[in-house]
N, C-alpha and C. Protein backbone atom coordinates (compact mmCIF):
# COMPACT_ATOMS: atom_id res chain seq x y z
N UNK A 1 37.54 -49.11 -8.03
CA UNK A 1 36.88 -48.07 -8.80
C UNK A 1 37.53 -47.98 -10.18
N UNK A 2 36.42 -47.96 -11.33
CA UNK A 2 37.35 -48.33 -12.79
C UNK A 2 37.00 -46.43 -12.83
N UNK A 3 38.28 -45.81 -13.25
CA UNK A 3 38.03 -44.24 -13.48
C UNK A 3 38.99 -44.52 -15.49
N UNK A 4 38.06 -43.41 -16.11
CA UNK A 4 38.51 -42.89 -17.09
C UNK A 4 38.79 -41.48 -17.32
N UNK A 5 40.27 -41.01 -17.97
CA UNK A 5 40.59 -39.45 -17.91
C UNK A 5 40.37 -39.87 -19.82
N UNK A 6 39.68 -38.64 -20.29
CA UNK A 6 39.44 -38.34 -21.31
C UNK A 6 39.93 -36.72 -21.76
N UNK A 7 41.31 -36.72 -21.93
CA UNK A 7 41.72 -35.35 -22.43
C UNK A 7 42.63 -35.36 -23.78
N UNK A 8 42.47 -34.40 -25.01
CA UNK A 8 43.14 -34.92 -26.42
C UNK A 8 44.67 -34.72 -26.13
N UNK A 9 45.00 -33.93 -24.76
CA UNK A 9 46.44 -33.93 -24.44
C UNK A 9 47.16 -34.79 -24.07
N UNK A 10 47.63 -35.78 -24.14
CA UNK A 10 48.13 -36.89 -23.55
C UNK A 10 49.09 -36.65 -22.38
N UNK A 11 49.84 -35.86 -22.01
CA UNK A 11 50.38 -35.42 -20.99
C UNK A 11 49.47 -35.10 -19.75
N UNK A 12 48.44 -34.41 -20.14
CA UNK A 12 47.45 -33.85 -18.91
C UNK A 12 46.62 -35.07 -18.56
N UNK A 13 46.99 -36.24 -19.57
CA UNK A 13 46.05 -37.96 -19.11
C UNK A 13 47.31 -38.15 -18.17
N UNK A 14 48.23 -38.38 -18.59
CA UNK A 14 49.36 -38.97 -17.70
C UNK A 14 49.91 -37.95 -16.55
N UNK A 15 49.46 -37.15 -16.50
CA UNK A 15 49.41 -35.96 -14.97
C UNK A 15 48.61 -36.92 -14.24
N UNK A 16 47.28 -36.58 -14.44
CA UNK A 16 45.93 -36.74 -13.86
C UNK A 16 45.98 -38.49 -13.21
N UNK A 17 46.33 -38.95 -14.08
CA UNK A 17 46.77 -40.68 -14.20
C UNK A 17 47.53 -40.64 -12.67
N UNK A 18 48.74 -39.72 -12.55
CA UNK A 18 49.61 -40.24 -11.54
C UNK A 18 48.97 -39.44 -10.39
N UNK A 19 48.53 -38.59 -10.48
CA UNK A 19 47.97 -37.49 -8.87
C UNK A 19 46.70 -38.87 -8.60
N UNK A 20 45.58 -39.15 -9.49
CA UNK A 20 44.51 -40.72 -9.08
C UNK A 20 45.31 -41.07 -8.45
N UNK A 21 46.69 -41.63 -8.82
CA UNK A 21 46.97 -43.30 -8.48
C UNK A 21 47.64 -42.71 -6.79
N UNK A 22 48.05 -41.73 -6.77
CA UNK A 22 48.51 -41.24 -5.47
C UNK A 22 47.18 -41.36 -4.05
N UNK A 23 46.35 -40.60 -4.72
CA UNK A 23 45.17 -40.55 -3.88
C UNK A 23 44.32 -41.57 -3.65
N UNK A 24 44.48 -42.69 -4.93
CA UNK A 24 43.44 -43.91 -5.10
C UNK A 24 44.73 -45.11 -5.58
N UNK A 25 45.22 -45.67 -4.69
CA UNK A 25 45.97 -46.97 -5.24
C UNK A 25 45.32 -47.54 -6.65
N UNK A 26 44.24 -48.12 -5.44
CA UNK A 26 43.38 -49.25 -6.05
C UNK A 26 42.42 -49.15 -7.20
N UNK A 27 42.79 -47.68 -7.59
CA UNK A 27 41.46 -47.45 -8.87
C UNK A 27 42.53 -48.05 -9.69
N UNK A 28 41.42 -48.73 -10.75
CA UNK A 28 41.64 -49.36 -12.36
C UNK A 28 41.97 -47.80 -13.07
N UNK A 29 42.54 -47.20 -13.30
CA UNK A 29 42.69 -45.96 -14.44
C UNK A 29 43.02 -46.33 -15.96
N UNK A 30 42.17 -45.57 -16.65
CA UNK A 30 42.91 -45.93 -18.12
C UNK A 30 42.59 -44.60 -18.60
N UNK A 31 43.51 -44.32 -19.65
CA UNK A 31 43.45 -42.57 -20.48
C UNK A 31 43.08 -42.75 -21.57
N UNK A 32 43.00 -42.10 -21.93
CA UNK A 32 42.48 -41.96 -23.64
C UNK A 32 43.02 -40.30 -24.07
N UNK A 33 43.44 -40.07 -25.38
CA UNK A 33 43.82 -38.82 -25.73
C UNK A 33 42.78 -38.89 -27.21
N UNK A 34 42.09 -40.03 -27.34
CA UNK A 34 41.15 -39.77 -28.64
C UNK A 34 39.79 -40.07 -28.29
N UNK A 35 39.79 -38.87 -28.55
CA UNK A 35 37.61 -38.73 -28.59
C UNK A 35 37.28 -39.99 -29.09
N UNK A 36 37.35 -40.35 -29.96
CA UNK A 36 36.44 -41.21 -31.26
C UNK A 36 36.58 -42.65 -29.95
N UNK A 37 37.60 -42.94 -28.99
CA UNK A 37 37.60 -43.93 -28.52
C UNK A 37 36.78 -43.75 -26.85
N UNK A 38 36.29 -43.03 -26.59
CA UNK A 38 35.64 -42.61 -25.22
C UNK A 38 34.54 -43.59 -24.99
N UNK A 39 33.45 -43.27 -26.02
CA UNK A 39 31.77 -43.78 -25.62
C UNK A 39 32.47 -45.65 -25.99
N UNK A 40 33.32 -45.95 -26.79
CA UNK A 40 33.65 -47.52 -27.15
C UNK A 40 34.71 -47.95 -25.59
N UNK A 41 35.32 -47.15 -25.04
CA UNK A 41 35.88 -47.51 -23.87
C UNK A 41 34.89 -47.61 -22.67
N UNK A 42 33.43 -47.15 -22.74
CA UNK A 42 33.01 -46.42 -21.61
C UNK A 42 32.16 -48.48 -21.73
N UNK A 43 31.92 -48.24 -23.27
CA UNK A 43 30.57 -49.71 -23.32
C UNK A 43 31.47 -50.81 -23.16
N UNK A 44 32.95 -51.11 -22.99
CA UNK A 44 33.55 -52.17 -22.92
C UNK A 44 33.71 -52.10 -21.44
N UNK A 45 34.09 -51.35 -20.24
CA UNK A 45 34.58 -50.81 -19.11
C UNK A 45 33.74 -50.46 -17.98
N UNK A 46 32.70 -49.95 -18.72
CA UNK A 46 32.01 -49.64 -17.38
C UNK A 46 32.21 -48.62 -16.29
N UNK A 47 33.04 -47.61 -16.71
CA UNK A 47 33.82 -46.92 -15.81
C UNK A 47 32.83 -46.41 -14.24
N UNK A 48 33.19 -45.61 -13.58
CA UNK A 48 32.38 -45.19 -12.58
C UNK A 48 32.95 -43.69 -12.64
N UNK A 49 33.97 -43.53 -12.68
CA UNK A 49 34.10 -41.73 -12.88
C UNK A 49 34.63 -42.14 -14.23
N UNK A 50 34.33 -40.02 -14.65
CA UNK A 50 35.01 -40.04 -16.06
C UNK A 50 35.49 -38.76 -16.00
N UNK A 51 37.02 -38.87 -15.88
CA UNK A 51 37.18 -37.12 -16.14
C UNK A 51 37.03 -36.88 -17.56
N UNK A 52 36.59 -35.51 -18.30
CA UNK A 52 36.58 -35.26 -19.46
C UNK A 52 36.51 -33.85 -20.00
N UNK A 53 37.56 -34.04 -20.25
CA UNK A 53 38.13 -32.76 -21.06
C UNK A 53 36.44 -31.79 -21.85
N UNK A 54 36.35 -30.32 -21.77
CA UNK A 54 35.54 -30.13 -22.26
C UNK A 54 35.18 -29.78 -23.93
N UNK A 55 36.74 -29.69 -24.17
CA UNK A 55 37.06 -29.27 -25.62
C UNK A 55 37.93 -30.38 -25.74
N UNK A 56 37.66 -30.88 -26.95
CA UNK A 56 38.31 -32.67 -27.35
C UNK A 56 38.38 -32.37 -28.58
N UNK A 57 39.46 -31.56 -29.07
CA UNK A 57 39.70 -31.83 -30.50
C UNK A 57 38.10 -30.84 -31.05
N UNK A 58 37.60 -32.04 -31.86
CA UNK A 58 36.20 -31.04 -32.95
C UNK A 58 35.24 -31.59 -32.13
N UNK A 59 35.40 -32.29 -30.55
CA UNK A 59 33.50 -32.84 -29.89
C UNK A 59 33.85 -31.70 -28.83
N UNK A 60 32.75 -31.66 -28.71
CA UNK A 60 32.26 -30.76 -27.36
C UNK A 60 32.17 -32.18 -25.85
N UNK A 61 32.84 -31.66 -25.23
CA UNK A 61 32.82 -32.56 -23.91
C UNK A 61 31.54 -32.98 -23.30
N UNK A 62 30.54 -31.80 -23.14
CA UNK A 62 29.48 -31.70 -22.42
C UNK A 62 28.52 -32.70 -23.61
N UNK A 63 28.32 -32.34 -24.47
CA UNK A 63 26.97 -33.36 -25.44
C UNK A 63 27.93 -34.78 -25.51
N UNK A 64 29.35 -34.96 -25.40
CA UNK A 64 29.65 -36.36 -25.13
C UNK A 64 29.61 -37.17 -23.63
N UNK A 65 29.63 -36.34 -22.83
CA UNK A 65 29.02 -36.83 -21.67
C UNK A 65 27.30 -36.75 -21.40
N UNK A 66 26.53 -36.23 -22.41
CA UNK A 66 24.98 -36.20 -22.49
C UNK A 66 25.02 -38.09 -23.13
N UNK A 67 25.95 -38.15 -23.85
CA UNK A 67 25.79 -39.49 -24.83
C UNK A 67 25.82 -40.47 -23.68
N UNK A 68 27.42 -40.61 -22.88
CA UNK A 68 27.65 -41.50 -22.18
C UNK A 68 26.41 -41.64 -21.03
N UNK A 69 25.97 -40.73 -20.15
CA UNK A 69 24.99 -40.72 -19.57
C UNK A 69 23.99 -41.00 -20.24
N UNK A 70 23.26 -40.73 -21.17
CA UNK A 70 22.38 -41.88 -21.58
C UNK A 70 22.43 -43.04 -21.95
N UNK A 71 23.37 -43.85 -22.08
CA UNK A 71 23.86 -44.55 -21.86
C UNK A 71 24.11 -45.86 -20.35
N UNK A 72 24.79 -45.11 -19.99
CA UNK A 72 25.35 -45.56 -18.35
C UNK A 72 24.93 -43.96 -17.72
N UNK A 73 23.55 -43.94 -16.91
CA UNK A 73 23.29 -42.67 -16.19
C UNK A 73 23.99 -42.75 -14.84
N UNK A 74 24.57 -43.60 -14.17
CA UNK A 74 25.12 -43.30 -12.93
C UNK A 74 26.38 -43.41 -13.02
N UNK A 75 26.90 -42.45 -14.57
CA UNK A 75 28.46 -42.73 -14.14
C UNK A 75 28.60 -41.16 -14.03
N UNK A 76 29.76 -41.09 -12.62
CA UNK A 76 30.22 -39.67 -12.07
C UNK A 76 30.96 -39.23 -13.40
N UNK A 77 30.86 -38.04 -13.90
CA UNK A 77 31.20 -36.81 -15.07
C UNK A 77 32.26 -35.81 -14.28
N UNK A 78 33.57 -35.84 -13.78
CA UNK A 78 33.82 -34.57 -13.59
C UNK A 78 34.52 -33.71 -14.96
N UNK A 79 34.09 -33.08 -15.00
CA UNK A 79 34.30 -32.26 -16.22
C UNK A 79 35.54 -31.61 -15.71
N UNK A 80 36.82 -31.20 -16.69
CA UNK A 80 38.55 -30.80 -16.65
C UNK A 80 38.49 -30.01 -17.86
N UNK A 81 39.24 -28.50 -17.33
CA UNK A 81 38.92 -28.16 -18.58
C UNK A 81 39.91 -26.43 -18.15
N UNK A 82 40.24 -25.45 -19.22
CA UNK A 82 40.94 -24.53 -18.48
C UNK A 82 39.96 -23.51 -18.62
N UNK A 83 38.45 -23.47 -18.65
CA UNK A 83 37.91 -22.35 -19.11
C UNK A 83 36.89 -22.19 -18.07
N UNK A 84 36.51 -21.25 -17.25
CA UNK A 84 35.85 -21.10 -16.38
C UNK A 84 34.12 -21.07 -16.69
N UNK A 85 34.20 -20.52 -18.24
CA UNK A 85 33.10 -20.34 -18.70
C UNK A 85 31.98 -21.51 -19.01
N UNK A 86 32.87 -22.72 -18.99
CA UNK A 86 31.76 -24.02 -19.22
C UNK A 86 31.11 -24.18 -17.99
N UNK A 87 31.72 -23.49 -16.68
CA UNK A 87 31.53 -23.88 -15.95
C UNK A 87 29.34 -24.76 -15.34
N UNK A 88 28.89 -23.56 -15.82
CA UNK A 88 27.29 -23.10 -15.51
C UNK A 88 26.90 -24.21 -16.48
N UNK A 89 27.10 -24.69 -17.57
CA UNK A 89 26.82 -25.13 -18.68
C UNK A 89 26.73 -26.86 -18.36
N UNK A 90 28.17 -26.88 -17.69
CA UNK A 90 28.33 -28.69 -17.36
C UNK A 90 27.47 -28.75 -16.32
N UNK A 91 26.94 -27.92 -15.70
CA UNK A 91 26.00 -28.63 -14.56
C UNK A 91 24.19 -28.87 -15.10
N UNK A 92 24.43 -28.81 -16.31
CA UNK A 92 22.99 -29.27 -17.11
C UNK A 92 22.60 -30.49 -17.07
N UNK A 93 24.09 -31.30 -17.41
CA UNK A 93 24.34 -32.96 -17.18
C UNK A 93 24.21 -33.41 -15.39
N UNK A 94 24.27 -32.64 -14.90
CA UNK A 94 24.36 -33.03 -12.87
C UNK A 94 25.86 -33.93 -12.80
N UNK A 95 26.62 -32.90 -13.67
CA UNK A 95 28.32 -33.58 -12.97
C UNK A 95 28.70 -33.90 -11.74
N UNK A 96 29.41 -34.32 -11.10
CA UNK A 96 29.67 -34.59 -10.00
C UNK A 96 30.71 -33.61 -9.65
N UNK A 97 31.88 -33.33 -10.92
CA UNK A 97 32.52 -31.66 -10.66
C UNK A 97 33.01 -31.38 -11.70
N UNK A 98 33.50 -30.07 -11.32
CA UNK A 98 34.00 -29.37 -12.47
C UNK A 98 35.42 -28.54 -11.81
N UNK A 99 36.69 -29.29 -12.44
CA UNK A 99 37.93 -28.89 -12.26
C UNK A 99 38.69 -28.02 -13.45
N UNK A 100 38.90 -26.89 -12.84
CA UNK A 100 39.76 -25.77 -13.92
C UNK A 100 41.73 -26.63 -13.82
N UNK A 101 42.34 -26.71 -15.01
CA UNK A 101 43.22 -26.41 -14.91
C UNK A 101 44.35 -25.30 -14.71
N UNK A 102 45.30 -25.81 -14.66
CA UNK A 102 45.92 -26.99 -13.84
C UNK A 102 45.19 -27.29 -12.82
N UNK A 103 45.40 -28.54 -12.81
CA UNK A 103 44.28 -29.73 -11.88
C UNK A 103 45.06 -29.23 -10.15
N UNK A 104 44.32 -28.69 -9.14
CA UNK A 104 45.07 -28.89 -7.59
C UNK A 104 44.54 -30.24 -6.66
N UNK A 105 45.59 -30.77 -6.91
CA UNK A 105 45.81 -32.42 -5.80
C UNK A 105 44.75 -31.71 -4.82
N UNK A 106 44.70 -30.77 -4.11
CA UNK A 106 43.29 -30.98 -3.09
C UNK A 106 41.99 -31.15 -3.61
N UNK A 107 41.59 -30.05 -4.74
CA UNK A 107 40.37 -29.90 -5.48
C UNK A 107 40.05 -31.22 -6.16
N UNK A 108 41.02 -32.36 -6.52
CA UNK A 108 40.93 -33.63 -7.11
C UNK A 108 40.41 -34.57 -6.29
N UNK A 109 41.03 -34.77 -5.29
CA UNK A 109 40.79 -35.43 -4.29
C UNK A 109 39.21 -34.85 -3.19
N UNK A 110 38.79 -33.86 -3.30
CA UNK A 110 37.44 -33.16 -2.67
C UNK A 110 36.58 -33.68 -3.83
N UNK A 111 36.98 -33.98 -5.41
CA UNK A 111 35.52 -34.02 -6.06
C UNK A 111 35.65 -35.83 -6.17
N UNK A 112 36.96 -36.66 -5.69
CA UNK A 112 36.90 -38.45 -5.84
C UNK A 112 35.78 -38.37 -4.26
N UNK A 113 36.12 -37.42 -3.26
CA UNK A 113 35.30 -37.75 -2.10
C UNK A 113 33.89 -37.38 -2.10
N UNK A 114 33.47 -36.57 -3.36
CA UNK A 114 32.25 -36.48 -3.11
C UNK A 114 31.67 -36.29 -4.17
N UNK A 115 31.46 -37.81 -4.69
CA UNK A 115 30.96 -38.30 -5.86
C UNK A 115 28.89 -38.07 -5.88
N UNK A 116 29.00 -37.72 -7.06
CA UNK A 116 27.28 -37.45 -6.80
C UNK A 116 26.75 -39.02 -6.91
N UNK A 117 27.47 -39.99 -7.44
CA UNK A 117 27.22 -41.43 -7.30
C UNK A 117 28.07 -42.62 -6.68
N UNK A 118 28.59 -42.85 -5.12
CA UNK A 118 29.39 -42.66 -4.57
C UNK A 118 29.58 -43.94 -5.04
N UNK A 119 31.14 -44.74 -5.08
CA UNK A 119 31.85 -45.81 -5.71
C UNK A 119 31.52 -46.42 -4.42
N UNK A 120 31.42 -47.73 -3.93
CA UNK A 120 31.72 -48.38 -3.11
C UNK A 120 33.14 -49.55 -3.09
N UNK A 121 34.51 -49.86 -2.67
CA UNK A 121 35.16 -50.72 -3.04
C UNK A 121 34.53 -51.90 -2.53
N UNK A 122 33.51 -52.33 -1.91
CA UNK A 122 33.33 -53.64 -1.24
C UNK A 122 32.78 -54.17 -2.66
N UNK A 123 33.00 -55.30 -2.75
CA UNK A 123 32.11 -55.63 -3.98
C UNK A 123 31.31 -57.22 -3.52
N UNK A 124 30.37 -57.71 -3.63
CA UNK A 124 29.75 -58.70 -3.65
C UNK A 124 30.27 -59.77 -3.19
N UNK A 125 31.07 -60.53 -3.98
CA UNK A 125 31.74 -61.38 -4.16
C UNK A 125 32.52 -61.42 -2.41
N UNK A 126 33.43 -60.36 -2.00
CA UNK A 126 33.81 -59.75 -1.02
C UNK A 126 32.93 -60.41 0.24
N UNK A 127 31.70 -59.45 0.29
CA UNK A 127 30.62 -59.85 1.11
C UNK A 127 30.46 -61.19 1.56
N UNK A 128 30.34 -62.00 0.41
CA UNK A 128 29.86 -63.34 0.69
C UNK A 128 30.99 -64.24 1.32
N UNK A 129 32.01 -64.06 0.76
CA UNK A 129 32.99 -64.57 1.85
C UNK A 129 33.55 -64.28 2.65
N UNK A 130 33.42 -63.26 3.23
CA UNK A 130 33.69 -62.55 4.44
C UNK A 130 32.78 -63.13 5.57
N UNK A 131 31.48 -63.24 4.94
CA UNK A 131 30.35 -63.33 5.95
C UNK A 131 29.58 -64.45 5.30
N UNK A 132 29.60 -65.62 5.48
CA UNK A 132 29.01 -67.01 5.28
C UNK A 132 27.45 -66.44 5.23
N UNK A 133 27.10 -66.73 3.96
CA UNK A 133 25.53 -67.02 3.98
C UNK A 133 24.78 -65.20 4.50
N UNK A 134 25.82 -64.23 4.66
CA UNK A 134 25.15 -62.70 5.00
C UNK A 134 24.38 -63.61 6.92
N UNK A 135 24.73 -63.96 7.47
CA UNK A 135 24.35 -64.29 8.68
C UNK A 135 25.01 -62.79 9.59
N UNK A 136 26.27 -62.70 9.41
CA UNK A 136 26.99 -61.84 10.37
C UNK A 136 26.36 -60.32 9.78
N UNK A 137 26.31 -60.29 8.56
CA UNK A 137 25.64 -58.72 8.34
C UNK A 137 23.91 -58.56 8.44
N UNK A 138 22.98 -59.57 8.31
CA UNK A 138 22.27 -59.81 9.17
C UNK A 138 21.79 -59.61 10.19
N UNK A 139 22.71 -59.92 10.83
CA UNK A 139 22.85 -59.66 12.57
C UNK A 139 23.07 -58.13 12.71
N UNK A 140 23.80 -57.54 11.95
CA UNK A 140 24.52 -56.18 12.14
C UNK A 140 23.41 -54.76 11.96
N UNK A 141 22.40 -55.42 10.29
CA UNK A 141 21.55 -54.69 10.25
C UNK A 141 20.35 -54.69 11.23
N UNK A 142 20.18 -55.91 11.57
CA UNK A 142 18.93 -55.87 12.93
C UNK A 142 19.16 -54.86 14.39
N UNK A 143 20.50 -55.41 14.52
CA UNK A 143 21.37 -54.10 15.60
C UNK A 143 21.30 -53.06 15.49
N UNK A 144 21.40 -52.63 14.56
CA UNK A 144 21.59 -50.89 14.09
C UNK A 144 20.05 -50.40 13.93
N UNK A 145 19.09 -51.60 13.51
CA UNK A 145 17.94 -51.33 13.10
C UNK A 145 17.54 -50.54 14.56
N UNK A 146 17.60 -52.14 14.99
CA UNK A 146 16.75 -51.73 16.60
C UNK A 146 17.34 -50.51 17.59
N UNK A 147 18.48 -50.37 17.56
CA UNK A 147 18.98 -49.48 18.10
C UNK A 147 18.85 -47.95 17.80
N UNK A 148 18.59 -47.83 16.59
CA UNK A 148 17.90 -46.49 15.91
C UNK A 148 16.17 -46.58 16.37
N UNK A 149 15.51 -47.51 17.29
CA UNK A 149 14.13 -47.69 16.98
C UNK A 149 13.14 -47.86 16.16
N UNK A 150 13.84 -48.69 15.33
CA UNK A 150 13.24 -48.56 13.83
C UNK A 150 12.56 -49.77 13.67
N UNK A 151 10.99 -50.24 13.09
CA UNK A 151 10.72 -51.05 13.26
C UNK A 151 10.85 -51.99 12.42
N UNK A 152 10.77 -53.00 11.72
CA UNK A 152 10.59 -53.72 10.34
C UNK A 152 10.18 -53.20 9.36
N UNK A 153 8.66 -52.77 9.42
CA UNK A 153 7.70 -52.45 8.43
C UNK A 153 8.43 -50.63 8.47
N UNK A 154 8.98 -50.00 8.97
CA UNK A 154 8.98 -48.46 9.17
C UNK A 154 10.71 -48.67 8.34
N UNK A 155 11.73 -49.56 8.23
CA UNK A 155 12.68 -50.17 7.54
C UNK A 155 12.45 -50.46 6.35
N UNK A 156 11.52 -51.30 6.27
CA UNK A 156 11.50 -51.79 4.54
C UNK A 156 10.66 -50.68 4.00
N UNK A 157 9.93 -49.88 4.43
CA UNK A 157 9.30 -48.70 3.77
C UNK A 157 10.28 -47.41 3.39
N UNK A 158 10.97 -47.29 4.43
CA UNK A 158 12.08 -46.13 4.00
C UNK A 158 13.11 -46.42 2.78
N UNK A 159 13.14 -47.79 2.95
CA UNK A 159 14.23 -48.24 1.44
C UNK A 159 13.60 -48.73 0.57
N UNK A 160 11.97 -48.76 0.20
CA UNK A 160 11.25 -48.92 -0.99
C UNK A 160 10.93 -50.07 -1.23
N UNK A 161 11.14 -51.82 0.23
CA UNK A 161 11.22 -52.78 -0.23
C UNK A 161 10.05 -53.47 0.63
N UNK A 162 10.12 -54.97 0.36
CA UNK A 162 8.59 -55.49 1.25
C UNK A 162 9.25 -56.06 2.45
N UNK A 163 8.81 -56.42 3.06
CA UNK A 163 8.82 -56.77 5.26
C UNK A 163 9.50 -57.96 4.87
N UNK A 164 8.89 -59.06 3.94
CA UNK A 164 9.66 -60.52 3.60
C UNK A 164 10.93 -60.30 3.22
N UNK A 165 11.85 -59.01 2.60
CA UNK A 165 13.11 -58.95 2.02
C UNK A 165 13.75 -58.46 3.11
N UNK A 166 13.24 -57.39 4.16
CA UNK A 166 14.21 -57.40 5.46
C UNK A 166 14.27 -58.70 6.59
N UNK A 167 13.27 -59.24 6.26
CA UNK A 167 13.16 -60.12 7.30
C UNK A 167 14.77 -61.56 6.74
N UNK A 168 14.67 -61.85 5.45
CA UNK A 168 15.37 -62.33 5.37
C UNK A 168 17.00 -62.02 5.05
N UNK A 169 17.34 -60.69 5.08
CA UNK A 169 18.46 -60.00 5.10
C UNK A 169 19.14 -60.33 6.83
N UNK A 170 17.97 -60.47 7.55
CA UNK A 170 18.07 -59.89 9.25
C UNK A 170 18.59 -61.69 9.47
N UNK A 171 17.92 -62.44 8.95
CA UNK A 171 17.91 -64.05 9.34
C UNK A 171 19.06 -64.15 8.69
N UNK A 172 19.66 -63.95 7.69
CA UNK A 172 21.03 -64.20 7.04
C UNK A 172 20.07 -65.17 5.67
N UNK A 173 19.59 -65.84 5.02
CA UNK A 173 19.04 -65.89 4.26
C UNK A 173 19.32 -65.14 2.70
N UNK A 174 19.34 -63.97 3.07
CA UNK A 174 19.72 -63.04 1.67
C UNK A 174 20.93 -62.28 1.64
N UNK A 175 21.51 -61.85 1.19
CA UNK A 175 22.38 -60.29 1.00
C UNK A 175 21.85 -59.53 0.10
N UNK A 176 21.87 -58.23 0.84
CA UNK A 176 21.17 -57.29 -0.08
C UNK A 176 22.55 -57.06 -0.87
N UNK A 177 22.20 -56.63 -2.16
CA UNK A 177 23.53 -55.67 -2.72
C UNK A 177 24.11 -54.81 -2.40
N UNK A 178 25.22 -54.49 -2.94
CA UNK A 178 26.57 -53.34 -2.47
C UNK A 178 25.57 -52.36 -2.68
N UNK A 179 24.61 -51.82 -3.79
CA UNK A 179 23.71 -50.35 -3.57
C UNK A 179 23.17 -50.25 -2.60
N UNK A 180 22.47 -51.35 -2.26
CA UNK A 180 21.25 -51.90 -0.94
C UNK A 180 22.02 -51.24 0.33
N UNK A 181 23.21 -51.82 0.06
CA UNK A 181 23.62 -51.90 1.30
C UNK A 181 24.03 -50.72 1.53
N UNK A 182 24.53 -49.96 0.86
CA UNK A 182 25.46 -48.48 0.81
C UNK A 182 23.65 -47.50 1.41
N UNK A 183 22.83 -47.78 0.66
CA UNK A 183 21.81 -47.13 1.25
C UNK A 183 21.04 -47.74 2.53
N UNK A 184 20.84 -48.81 3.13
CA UNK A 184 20.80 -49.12 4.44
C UNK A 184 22.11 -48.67 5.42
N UNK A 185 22.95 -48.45 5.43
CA UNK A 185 24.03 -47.95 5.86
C UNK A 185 23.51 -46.20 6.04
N UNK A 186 23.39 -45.31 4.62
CA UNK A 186 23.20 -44.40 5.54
C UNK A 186 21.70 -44.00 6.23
N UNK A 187 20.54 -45.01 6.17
CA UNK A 187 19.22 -44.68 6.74
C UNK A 187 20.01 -45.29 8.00
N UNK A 188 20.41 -45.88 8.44
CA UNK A 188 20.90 -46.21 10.12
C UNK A 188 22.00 -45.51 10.50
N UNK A 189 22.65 -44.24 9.42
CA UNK A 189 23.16 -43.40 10.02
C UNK A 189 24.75 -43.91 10.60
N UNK A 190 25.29 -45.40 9.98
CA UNK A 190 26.71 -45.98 9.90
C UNK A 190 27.08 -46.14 8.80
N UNK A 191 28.40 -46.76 8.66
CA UNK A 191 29.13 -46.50 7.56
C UNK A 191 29.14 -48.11 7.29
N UNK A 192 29.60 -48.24 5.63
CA UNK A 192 29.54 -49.35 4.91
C UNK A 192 30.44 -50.39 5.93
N UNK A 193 31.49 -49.89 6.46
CA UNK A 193 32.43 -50.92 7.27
C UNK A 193 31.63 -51.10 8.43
N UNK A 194 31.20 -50.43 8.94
CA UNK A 194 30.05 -51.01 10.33
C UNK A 194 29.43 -52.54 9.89
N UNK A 195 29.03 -52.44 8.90
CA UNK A 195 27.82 -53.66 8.49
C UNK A 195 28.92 -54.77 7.52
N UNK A 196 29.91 -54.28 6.97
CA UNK A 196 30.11 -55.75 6.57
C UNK A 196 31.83 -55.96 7.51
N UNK A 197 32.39 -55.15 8.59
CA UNK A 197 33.76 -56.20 8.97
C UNK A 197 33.36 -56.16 10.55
């Protein structure tokens, strides 16, 4: 998970920096204490969360996360900030949260778990060599399929796709993507590790 903390305090980046890395080894983190470098970090990076300060110096937090989201719309926004009053305001953008300082290690860790655009660590690449040719996850989604009673055509309709793209997911033939998959996972009501270990 690539996360960005965007606050003009540099201390409250390097707080926030070490409570992530406690809760999330494996996230990529990088800080920033200057506005002017946010939306140029976000188009080089790609981030997936962004904490961001709501007062940054002379930008307003909220119309710079209107920017980045139009931009990249599925990147998680939790908005950090010590004023209770933005609160009503940041949820115009559909943040994923909104943390008052001082930041509490539980409240941090409740808004990384429940991302309004949830990170997946499996990544592609992962998939394919884990599982030769998607044969073994294949197999996994037909299992879960049938076992929920679910038919082909009543499958590829609930996830928006045609009968020929499950059929060849089920044969091993295709891999759907890490999104694909994160959303076939929860229409069969298991978790991402069910279907790919």
């Amino acid at each position: 998970m690539k996360i960005l903390i965007a606050d003009d305090h540099r201390l409250i980046v390097e707080d926030l920096k070490s409570m992530i890395a406690e809760i999330m080894p494996e996230a990529e983190i990088t800080g920033s204490s200057e506005p002017s470098e946010i939306l140029p970090l976000c188009r080089k990076n790609g981030f997936h969360v962004i904490f961001l300060d709501i007062e940054l110096d002379d930008i307003n937090g909220i119309k710079l996360a209107e920017k980045i989201l139009n931009e990249f719309p599925r990147t998680n926004i939790i908005y950090i900030t010590g004023y209770e009053k933005y609160a009503l305001e940041s949820y115009r953008t559909h943040a994923s949260g909104f943390l008052l300082k001082p930041i509490d290690p539980c409240m941090l860790e409740d808004a990384l778990n429940n991302l309004r655009f949830p990170v997946s660590s499996i990544t592609e690449n992962m998939l394919v060599s884990q599982n030769l040719s998607g044969a073994v996850i294949g197999m996994k989604i037909k299992k879960c399929r049938e076992e929920r009673g679910m038919s082909r055509n009543d499958f590829a309709e609930e996830l928006g796709c045609v009968l020929s793209t499950v059929v060849r997911w089920e044969n091993g033939t295709r891999l759907p993507d890490v999104a694909m998959l994160m959303r076939i996972a929860n229409l069969l009501g298991v978790t991402l590790s069910d279907l790919v270990e």
